[in-house]
C-alpha atoms as a PDB file:
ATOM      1  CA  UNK A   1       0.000   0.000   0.000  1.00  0.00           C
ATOM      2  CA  UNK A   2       1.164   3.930  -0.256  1.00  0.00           C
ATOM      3  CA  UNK A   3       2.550   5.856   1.612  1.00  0.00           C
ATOM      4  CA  UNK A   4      -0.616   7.884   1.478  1.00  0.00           C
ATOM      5  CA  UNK A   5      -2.775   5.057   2.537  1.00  0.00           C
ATOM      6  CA  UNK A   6      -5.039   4.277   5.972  1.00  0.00           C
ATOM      7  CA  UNK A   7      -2.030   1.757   7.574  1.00  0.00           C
ATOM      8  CA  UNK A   8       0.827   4.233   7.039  1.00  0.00           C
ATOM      9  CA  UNK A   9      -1.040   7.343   8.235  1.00  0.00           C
ATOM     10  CA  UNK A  10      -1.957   5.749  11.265  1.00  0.00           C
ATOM     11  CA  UNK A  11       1.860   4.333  11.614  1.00  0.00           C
ATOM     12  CA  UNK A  12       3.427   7.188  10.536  1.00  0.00           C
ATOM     13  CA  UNK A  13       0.824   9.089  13.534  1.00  0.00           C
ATOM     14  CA  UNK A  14       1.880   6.832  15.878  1.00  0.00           C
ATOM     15  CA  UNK A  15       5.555   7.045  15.312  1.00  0.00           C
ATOM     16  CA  UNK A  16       5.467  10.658  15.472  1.00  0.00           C
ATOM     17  CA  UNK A  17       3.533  10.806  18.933  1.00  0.00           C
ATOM     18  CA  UNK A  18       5.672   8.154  20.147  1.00  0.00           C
ATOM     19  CA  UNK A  19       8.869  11.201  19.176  1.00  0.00           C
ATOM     20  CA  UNK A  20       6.643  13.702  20.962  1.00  0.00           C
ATOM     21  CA  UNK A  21       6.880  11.910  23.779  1.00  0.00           C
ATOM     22  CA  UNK A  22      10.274  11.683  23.628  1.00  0.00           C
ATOM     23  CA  UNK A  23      10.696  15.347  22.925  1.00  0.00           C
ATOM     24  CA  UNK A  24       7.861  16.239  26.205  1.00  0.00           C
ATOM     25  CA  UNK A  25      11.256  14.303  28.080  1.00  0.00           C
ATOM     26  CA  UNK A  26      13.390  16.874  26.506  1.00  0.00           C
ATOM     27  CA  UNK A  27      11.455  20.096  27.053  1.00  0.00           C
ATOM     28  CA  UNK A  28      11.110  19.395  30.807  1.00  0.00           C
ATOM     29  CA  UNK A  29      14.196  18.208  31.196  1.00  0.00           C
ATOM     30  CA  UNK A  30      16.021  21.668  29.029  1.00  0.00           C
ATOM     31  CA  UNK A  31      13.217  23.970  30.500  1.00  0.00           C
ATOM     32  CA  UNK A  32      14.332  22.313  34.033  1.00  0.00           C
ATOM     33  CA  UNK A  33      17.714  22.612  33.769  1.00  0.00           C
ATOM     34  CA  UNK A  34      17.429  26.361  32.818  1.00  0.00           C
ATOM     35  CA  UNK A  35      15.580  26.755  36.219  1.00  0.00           C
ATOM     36  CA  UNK A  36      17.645  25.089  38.433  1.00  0.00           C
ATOM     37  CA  UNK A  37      20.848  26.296  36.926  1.00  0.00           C
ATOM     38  CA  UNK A  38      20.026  29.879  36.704  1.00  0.00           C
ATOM     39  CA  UNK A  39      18.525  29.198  40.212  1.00  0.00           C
ATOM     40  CA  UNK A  40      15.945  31.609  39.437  1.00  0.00           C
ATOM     41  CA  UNK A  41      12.251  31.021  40.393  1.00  0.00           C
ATOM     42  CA  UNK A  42      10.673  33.989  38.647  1.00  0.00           C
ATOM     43  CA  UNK A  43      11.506  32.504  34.923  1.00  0.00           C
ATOM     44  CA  UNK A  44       7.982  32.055  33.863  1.00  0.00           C
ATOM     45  CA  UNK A  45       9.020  31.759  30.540  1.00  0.00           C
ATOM     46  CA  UNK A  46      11.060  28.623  31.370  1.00  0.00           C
ATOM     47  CA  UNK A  47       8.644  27.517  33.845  1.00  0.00           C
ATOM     48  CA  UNK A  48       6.118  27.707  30.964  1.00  0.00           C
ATOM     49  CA  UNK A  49       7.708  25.686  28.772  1.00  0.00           C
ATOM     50  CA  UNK A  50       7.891  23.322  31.166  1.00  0.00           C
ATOM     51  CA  UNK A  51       4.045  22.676  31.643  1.00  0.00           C
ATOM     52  CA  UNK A  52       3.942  23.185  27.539  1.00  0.00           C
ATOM     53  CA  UNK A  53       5.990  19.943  27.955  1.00  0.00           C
ATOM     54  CA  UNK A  54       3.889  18.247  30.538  1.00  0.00           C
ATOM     55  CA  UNK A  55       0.806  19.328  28.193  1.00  0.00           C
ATOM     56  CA  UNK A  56       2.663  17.653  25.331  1.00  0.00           C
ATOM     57  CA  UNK A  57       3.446  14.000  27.283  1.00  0.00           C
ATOM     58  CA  UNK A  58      -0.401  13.547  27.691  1.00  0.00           C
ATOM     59  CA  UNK A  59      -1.358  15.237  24.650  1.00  0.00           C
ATOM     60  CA  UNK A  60       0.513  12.375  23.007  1.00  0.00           C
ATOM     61  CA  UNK A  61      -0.648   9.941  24.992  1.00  0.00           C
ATOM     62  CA  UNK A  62      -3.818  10.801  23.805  1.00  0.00           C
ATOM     63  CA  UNK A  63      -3.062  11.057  20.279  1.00  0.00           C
ATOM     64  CA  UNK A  64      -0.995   7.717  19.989  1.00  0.00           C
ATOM     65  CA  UNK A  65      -4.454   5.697  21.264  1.00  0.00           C
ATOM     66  CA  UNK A  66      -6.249   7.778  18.529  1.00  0.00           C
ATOM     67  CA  UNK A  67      -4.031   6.504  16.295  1.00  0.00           C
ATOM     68  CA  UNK A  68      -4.087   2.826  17.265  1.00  0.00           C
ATOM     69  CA  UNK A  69      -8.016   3.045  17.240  1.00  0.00           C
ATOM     70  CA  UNK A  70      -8.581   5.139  14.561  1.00  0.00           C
ATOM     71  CA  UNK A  71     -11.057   7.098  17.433  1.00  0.00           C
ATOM     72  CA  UNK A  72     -12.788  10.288  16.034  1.00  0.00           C
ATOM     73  CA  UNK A  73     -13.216  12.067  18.763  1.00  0.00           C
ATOM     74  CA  UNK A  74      -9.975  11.592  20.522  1.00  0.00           C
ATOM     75  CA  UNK A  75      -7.611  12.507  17.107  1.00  0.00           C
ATOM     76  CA  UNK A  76     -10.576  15.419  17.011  1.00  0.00           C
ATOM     77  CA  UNK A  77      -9.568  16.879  20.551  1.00  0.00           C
ATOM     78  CA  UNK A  78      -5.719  15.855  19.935  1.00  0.00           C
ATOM     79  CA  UNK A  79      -6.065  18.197  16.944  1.00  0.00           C
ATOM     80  CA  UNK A  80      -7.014  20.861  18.182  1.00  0.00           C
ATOM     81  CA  UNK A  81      -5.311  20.811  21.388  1.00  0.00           C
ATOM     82  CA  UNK A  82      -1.803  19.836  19.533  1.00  0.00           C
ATOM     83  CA  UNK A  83      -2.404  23.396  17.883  1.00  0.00           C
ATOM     84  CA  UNK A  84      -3.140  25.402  20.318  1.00  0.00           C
ATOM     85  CA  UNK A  85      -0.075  23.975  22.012  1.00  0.00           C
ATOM     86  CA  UNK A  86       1.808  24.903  18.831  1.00  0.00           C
ATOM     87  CA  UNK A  87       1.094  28.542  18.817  1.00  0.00           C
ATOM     88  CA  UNK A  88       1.926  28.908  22.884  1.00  0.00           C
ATOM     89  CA  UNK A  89       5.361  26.835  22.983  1.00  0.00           C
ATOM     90  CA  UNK A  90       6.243  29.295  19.907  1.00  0.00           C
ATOM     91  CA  UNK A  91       5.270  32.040  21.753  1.00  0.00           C
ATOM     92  CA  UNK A  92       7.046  31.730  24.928  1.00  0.00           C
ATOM     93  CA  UNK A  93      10.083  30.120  22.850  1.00  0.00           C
ATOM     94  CA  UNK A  94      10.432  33.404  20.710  1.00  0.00           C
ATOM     95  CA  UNK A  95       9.775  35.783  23.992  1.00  0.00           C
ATOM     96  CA  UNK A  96      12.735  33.634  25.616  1.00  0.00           C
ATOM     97  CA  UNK A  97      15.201  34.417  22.277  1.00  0.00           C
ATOM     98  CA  UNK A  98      13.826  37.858  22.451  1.00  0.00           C
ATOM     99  CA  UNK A  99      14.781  38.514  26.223  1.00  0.00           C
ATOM    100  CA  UNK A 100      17.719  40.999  26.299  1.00  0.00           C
ATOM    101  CA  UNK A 101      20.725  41.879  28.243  1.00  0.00           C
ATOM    102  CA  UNK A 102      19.359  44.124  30.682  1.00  0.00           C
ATOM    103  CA  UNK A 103      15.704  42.191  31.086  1.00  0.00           C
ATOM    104  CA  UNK A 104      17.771  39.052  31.792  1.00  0.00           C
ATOM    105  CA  UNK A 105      19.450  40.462  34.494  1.00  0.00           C
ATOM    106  CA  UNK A 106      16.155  41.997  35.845  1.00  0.00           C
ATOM    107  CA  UNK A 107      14.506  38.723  35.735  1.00  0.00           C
ATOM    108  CA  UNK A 108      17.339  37.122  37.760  1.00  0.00           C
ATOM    109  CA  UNK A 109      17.108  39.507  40.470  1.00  0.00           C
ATOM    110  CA  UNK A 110      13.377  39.628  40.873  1.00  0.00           C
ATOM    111  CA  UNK A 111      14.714  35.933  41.131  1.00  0.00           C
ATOM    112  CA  UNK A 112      16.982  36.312  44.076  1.00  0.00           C
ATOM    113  CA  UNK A 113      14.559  38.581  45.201  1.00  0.00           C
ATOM    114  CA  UNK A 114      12.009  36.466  45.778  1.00  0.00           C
ATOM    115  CA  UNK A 115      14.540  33.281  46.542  1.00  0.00           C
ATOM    116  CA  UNK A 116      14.076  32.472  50.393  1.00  0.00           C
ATOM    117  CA  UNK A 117      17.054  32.538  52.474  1.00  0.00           C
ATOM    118  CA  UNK A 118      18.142  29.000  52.450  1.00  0.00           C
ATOM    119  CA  UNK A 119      17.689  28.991  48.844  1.00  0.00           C
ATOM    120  CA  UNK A 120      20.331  31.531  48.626  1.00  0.00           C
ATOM    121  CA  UNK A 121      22.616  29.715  51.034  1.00  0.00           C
ATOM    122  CA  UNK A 122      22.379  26.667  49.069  1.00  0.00           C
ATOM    123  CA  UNK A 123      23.247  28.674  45.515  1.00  0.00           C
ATOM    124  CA  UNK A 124      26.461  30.219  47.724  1.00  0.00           C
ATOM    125  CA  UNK A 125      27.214  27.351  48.885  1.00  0.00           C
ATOM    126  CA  UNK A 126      27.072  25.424  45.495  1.00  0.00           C
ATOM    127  CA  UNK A 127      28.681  28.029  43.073  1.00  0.00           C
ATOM    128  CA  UNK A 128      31.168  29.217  45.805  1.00  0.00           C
ATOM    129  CA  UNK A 129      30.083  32.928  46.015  1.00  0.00           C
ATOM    130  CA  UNK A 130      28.468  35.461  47.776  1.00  0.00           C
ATOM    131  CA  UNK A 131      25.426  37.399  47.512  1.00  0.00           C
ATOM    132  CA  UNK A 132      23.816  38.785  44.804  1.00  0.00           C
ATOM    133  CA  UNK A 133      25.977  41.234  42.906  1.00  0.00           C
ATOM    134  CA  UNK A 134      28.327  42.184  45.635  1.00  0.00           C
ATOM    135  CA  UNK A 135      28.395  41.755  49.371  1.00  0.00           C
ATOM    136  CA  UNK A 136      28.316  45.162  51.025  1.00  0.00           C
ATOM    137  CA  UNK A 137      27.707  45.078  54.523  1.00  0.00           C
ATOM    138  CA  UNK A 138      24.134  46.553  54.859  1.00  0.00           C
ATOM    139  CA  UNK A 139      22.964  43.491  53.076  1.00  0.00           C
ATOM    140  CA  UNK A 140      23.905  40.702  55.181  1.00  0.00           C
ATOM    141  CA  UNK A 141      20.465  40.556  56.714  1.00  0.00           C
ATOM    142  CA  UNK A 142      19.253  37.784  54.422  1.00  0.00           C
ATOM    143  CA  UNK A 143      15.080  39.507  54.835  1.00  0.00           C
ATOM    144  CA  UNK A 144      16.603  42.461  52.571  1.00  0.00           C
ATOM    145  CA  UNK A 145      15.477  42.515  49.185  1.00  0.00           C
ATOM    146  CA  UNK A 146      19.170  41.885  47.482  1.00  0.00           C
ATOM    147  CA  UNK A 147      20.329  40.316  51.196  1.00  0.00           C
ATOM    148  CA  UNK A 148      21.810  36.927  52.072  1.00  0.00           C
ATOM    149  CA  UNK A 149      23.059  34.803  55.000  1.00  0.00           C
ATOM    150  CA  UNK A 150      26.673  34.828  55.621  1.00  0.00           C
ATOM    151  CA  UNK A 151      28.683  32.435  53.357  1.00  0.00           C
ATOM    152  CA  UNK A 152      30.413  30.407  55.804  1.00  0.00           C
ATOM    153  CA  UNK A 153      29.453  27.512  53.556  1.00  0.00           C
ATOM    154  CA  UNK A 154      30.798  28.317  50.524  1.00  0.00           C
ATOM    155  CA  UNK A 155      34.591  27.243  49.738  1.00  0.00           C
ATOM    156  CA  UNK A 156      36.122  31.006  49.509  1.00  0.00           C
ATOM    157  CA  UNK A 157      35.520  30.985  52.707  1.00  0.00           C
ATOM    158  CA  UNK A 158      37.126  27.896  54.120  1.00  0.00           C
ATOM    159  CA  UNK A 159      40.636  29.428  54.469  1.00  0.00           C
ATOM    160  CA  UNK A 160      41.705  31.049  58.009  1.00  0.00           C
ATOM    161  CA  UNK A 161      41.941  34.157  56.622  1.00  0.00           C
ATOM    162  CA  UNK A 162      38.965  34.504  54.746  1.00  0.00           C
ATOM    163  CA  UNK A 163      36.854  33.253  57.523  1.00  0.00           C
ATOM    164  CA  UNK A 164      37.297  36.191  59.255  1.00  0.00           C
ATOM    165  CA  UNK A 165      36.245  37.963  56.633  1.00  0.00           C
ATOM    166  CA  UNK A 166      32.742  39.979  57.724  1.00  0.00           C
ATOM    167  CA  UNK A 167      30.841  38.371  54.932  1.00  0.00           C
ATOM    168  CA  UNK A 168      31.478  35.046  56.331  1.00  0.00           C
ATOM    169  CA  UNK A 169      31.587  35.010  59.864  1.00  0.00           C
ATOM    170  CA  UNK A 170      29.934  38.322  60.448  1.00  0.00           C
ATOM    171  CA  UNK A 171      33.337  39.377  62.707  1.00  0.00           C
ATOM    172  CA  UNK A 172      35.066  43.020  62.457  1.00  0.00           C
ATOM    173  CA  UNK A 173      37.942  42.244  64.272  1.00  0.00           C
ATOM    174  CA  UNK A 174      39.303  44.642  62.099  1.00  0.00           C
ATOM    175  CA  UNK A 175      38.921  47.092  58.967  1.00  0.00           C
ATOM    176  CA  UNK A 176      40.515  44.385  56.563  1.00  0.00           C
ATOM    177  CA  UNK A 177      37.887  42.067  57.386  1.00  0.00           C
ATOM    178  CA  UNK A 178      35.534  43.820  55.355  1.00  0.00           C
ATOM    179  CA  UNK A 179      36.955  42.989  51.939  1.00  0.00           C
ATOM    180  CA  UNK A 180      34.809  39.602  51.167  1.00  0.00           C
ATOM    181  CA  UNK A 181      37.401  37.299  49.206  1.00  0.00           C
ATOM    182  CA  UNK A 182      33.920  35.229  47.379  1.00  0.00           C
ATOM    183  CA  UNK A 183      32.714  36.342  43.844  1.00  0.00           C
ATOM    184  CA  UNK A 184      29.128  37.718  43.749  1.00  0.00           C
ATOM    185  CA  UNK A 185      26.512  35.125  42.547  1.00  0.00           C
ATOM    186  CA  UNK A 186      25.565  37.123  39.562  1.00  0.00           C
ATOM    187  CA  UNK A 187      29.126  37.007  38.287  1.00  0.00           C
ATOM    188  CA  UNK A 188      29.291  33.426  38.899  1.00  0.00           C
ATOM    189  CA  UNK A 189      25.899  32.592  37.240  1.00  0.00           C
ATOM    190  CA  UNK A 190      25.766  35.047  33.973  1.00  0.00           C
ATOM    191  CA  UNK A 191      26.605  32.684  31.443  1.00  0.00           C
ATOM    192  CA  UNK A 192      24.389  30.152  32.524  1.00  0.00           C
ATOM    193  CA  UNK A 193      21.425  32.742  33.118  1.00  0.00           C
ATOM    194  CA  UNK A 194      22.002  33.746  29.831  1.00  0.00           C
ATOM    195  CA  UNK A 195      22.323  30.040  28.065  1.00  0.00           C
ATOM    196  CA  UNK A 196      19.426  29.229  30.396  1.00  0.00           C
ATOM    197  CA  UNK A 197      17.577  31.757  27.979  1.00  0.00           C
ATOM    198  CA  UNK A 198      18.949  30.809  24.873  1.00  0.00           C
ATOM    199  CA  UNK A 199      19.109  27.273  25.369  1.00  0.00           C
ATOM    200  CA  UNK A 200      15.271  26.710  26.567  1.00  0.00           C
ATOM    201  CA  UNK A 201      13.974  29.147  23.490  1.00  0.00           C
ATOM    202  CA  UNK A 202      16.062  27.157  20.904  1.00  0.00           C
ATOM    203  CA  UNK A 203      14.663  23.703  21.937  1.00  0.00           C
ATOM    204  CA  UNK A 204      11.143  24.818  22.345  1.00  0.00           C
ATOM    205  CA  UNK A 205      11.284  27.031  19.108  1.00  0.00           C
ATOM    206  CA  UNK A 206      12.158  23.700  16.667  1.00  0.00           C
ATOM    207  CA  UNK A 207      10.242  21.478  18.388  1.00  0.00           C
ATOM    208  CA  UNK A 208       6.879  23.750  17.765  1.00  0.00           C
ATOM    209  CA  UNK A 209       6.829  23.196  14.551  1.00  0.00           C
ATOM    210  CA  UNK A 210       7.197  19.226  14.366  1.00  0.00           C
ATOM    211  CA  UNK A 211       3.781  20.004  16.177  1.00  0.00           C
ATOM    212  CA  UNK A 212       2.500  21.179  13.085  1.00  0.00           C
ATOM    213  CA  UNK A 213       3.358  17.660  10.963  1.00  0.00           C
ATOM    214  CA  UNK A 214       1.540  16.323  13.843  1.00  0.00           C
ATOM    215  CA  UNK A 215      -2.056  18.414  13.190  1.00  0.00           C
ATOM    216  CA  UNK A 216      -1.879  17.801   9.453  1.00  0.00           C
ATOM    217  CA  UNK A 217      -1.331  14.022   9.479  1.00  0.00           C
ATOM    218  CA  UNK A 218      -3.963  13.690  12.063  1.00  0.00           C
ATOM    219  CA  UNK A 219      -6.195  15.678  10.389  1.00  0.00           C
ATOM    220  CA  UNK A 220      -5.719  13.495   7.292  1.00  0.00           C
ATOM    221  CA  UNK A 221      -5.487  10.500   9.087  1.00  0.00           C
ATOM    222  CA  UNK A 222      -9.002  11.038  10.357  1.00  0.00           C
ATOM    223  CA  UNK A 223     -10.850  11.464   6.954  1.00  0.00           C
ATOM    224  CA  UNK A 224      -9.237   8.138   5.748  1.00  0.00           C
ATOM    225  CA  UNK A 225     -11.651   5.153   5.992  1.00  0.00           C
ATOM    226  CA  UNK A 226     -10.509   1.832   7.824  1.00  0.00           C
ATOM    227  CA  UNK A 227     -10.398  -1.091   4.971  1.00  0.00           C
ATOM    228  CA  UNK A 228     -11.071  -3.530   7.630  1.00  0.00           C
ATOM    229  CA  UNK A 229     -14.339  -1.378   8.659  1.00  0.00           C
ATOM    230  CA  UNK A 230     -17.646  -0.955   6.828  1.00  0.00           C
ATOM    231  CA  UNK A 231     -16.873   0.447   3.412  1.00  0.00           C
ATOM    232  CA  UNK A 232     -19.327   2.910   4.323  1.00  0.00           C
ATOM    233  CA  UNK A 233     -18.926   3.941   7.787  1.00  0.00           C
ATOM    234  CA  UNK A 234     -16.315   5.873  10.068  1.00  0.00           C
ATOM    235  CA  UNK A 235     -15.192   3.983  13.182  1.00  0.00           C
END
Protein backbone atom coordinates (compact mmCIF):
# COMPACT_ATOMS: atom_id res chain seq x y z
CA UNK A 1 0.00 0.00 0.00
CA UNK A 2 1.16 3.93 -0.26
CA UNK A 3 2.55 5.86 1.61
CA UNK A 4 -0.62 7.88 1.48
CA UNK A 5 -2.78 5.06 2.54
CA UNK A 6 -5.04 4.28 5.97
CA UNK A 7 -2.03 1.76 7.57
CA UNK A 8 0.83 4.23 7.04
CA UNK A 9 -1.04 7.34 8.24
CA UNK A 10 -1.96 5.75 11.26
CA UNK A 11 1.86 4.33 11.61
CA UNK A 12 3.43 7.19 10.54
CA UNK A 13 0.82 9.09 13.53
CA UNK A 14 1.88 6.83 15.88
CA UNK A 15 5.56 7.04 15.31
CA UNK A 16 5.47 10.66 15.47
CA UNK A 17 3.53 10.81 18.93
CA UNK A 18 5.67 8.15 20.15
CA UNK A 19 8.87 11.20 19.18
CA UNK A 20 6.64 13.70 20.96
CA UNK A 21 6.88 11.91 23.78
CA UNK A 22 10.27 11.68 23.63
CA UNK A 23 10.70 15.35 22.92
CA UNK A 24 7.86 16.24 26.21
CA UNK A 25 11.26 14.30 28.08
CA UNK A 26 13.39 16.87 26.51
CA UNK A 27 11.45 20.10 27.05
CA UNK A 28 11.11 19.40 30.81
CA UNK A 29 14.20 18.21 31.20
CA UNK A 30 16.02 21.67 29.03
CA UNK A 31 13.22 23.97 30.50
CA UNK A 32 14.33 22.31 34.03
CA UNK A 33 17.71 22.61 33.77
CA UNK A 34 17.43 26.36 32.82
CA UNK A 35 15.58 26.76 36.22
CA UNK A 36 17.65 25.09 38.43
CA UNK A 37 20.85 26.30 36.93
CA UNK A 38 20.03 29.88 36.70
CA UNK A 39 18.53 29.20 40.21
CA UNK A 40 15.95 31.61 39.44
CA UNK A 41 12.25 31.02 40.39
CA UNK A 42 10.67 33.99 38.65
CA UNK A 43 11.51 32.50 34.92
CA UNK A 44 7.98 32.05 33.86
CA UNK A 45 9.02 31.76 30.54
CA UNK A 46 11.06 28.62 31.37
CA UNK A 47 8.64 27.52 33.85
CA UNK A 48 6.12 27.71 30.96
CA UNK A 49 7.71 25.69 28.77
CA UNK A 50 7.89 23.32 31.17
CA UNK A 51 4.05 22.68 31.64
CA UNK A 52 3.94 23.19 27.54
CA UNK A 53 5.99 19.94 27.95
CA UNK A 54 3.89 18.25 30.54
CA UNK A 55 0.81 19.33 28.19
CA UNK A 56 2.66 17.65 25.33
CA UNK A 57 3.45 14.00 27.28
CA UNK A 58 -0.40 13.55 27.69
CA UNK A 59 -1.36 15.24 24.65
CA UNK A 60 0.51 12.37 23.01
CA UNK A 61 -0.65 9.94 24.99
CA UNK A 62 -3.82 10.80 23.81
CA UNK A 63 -3.06 11.06 20.28
CA UNK A 64 -1.00 7.72 19.99
CA UNK A 65 -4.45 5.70 21.26
CA UNK A 66 -6.25 7.78 18.53
CA UNK A 67 -4.03 6.50 16.30
CA UNK A 68 -4.09 2.83 17.27
CA UNK A 69 -8.02 3.05 17.24
CA UNK A 70 -8.58 5.14 14.56
CA UNK A 71 -11.06 7.10 17.43
CA UNK A 72 -12.79 10.29 16.03
CA UNK A 73 -13.22 12.07 18.76
CA UNK A 74 -9.97 11.59 20.52
CA UNK A 75 -7.61 12.51 17.11
CA UNK A 76 -10.58 15.42 17.01
CA UNK A 77 -9.57 16.88 20.55
CA UNK A 78 -5.72 15.86 19.94
CA UNK A 79 -6.07 18.20 16.94
CA UNK A 80 -7.01 20.86 18.18
CA UNK A 81 -5.31 20.81 21.39
CA UNK A 82 -1.80 19.84 19.53
CA UNK A 83 -2.40 23.40 17.88
CA UNK A 84 -3.14 25.40 20.32
CA UNK A 85 -0.07 23.97 22.01
CA UNK A 86 1.81 24.90 18.83
CA UNK A 87 1.09 28.54 18.82
CA UNK A 88 1.93 28.91 22.88
CA UNK A 89 5.36 26.84 22.98
CA UNK A 90 6.24 29.29 19.91
CA UNK A 91 5.27 32.04 21.75
CA UNK A 92 7.05 31.73 24.93
CA UNK A 93 10.08 30.12 22.85
CA UNK A 94 10.43 33.40 20.71
CA UNK A 95 9.77 35.78 23.99
CA UNK A 96 12.73 33.63 25.62
CA UNK A 97 15.20 34.42 22.28
CA UNK A 98 13.83 37.86 22.45
CA UNK A 99 14.78 38.51 26.22
CA UNK A 100 17.72 41.00 26.30
CA UNK A 101 20.72 41.88 28.24
CA UNK A 102 19.36 44.12 30.68
CA UNK A 103 15.70 42.19 31.09
CA UNK A 104 17.77 39.05 31.79
CA UNK A 105 19.45 40.46 34.49
CA UNK A 106 16.15 42.00 35.85
CA UNK A 107 14.51 38.72 35.74
CA UNK A 108 17.34 37.12 37.76
CA UNK A 109 17.11 39.51 40.47
CA UNK A 110 13.38 39.63 40.87
CA UNK A 111 14.71 35.93 41.13
CA UNK A 112 16.98 36.31 44.08
CA UNK A 113 14.56 38.58 45.20
CA UNK A 114 12.01 36.47 45.78
CA UNK A 115 14.54 33.28 46.54
CA UNK A 116 14.08 32.47 50.39
CA UNK A 117 17.05 32.54 52.47
CA UNK A 118 18.14 29.00 52.45
CA UNK A 119 17.69 28.99 48.84
CA UNK A 120 20.33 31.53 48.63
CA UNK A 121 22.62 29.72 51.03
CA UNK A 122 22.38 26.67 49.07
CA UNK A 123 23.25 28.67 45.52
CA UNK A 124 26.46 30.22 47.72
CA UNK A 125 27.21 27.35 48.88
CA UNK A 126 27.07 25.42 45.50
CA UNK A 127 28.68 28.03 43.07
CA UNK A 128 31.17 29.22 45.81
CA UNK A 129 30.08 32.93 46.01
CA UNK A 130 28.47 35.46 47.78
CA UNK A 131 25.43 37.40 47.51
CA UNK A 132 23.82 38.78 44.80
CA UNK A 133 25.98 41.23 42.91
CA UNK A 134 28.33 42.18 45.63
CA UNK A 135 28.40 41.75 49.37
CA UNK A 136 28.32 45.16 51.03
CA UNK A 137 27.71 45.08 54.52
CA UNK A 138 24.13 46.55 54.86
CA UNK A 139 22.96 43.49 53.08
CA UNK A 140 23.91 40.70 55.18
CA UNK A 141 20.46 40.56 56.71
CA UNK A 142 19.25 37.78 54.42
CA UNK A 143 15.08 39.51 54.83
CA UNK A 144 16.60 42.46 52.57
CA UNK A 145 15.48 42.52 49.18
CA UNK A 146 19.17 41.89 47.48
CA UNK A 147 20.33 40.32 51.20
CA UNK A 148 21.81 36.93 52.07
CA UNK A 149 23.06 34.80 55.00
CA UNK A 150 26.67 34.83 55.62
CA UNK A 151 28.68 32.43 53.36
CA UNK A 152 30.41 30.41 55.80
CA UNK A 153 29.45 27.51 53.56
CA UNK A 154 30.80 28.32 50.52
CA UNK A 155 34.59 27.24 49.74
CA UNK A 156 36.12 31.01 49.51
CA UNK A 157 35.52 30.98 52.71
CA UNK A 158 37.13 27.90 54.12
CA UNK A 159 40.64 29.43 54.47
CA UNK A 160 41.71 31.05 58.01
CA UNK A 161 41.94 34.16 56.62
CA UNK A 162 38.96 34.50 54.75
CA UNK A 163 36.85 33.25 57.52
CA UNK A 164 37.30 36.19 59.25
CA UNK A 165 36.25 37.96 56.63
CA UNK A 166 32.74 39.98 57.72
CA UNK A 167 30.84 38.37 54.93
CA UNK A 168 31.48 35.05 56.33
CA UNK A 169 31.59 35.01 59.86
CA UNK A 170 29.93 38.32 60.45
CA UNK A 171 33.34 39.38 62.71
CA UNK A 172 35.07 43.02 62.46
CA UNK A 173 37.94 42.24 64.27
CA UNK A 174 39.30 44.64 62.10
CA UNK A 175 38.92 47.09 58.97
CA UNK A 176 40.51 44.39 56.56
CA UNK A 177 37.89 42.07 57.39
CA UNK A 178 35.53 43.82 55.35
CA UNK A 179 36.96 42.99 51.94
CA UNK A 180 34.81 39.60 51.17
CA UNK A 181 37.40 37.30 49.21
CA UNK A 182 33.92 35.23 47.38
CA UNK A 183 32.71 36.34 43.84
CA UNK A 184 29.13 37.72 43.75
CA UNK A 185 26.51 35.12 42.55
CA UNK A 186 25.57 37.12 39.56
CA UNK A 187 29.13 37.01 38.29
CA UNK A 188 29.29 33.43 38.90
CA UNK A 189 25.90 32.59 37.24
CA UNK A 190 25.77 35.05 33.97
CA UNK A 191 26.60 32.68 31.44
CA UNK A 192 24.39 30.15 32.52
CA UNK A 193 21.42 32.74 33.12
CA UNK A 194 22.00 33.75 29.83
CA UNK A 195 22.32 30.04 28.06
CA UNK A 196 19.43 29.23 30.40
CA UNK A 197 17.58 31.76 27.98
CA UNK A 198 18.95 30.81 24.87
CA UNK A 199 19.11 27.27 25.37
CA UNK A 200 15.27 26.71 26.57
CA UNK A 201 13.97 29.15 23.49
CA UNK A 202 16.06 27.16 20.90
CA UNK A 203 14.66 23.70 21.94
CA UNK A 204 11.14 24.82 22.35
CA UNK A 205 11.28 27.03 19.11
CA UNK A 206 12.16 23.70 16.67
CA UNK A 207 10.24 21.48 18.39
CA UNK A 208 6.88 23.75 17.77
CA UNK A 209 6.83 23.20 14.55
CA UNK A 210 7.20 19.23 14.37
CA UNK A 211 3.78 20.00 16.18
CA UNK A 212 2.50 21.18 13.09
CA UNK A 213 3.36 17.66 10.96
CA UNK A 214 1.54 16.32 13.84
CA UNK A 215 -2.06 18.41 13.19
CA UNK A 216 -1.88 17.80 9.45
CA UNK A 217 -1.33 14.02 9.48
CA UNK A 218 -3.96 13.69 12.06
CA UNK A 219 -6.20 15.68 10.39
CA UNK A 220 -5.72 13.49 7.29
CA UNK A 221 -5.49 10.50 9.09
CA UNK A 222 -9.00 11.04 10.36
CA UNK A 223 -10.85 11.46 6.95
CA UNK A 224 -9.24 8.14 5.75
CA UNK A 225 -11.65 5.15 5.99
CA UNK A 226 -10.51 1.83 7.82
CA UNK A 227 -10.40 -1.09 4.97
CA UNK A 228 -11.07 -3.53 7.63
CA UNK A 229 -14.34 -1.38 8.66
CA UNK A 230 -17.65 -0.96 6.83
CA UNK A 231 -16.87 0.45 3.41
CA UNK A 232 -19.33 2.91 4.32
CA UNK A 233 -18.93 3.94 7.79
CA UNK A 234 -16.32 5.87 10.07
CA UNK A 235 -15.19 3.98 13.18
Amino acid sequence: MVCGGFTCSKNALAALNVLYILISFILIGVAAYGRVVAIVTSLTLVGSLITCGVVLFFISLIGLIGAVKHHQVMLFFYMIILFVLFLIQFALACACLAVNTEQKENIAKQGWMMASASTREDVQRNFNCCGYKSPPEKDLNASDPLGFPFCKTSACCSGPEQSDAFCCSGKLSNSSSHDCPCDSCFVKLQNEIYSAFTMTGGVGLFFSFTEIIGVWLAMRYRNQKDPRANPSAFL
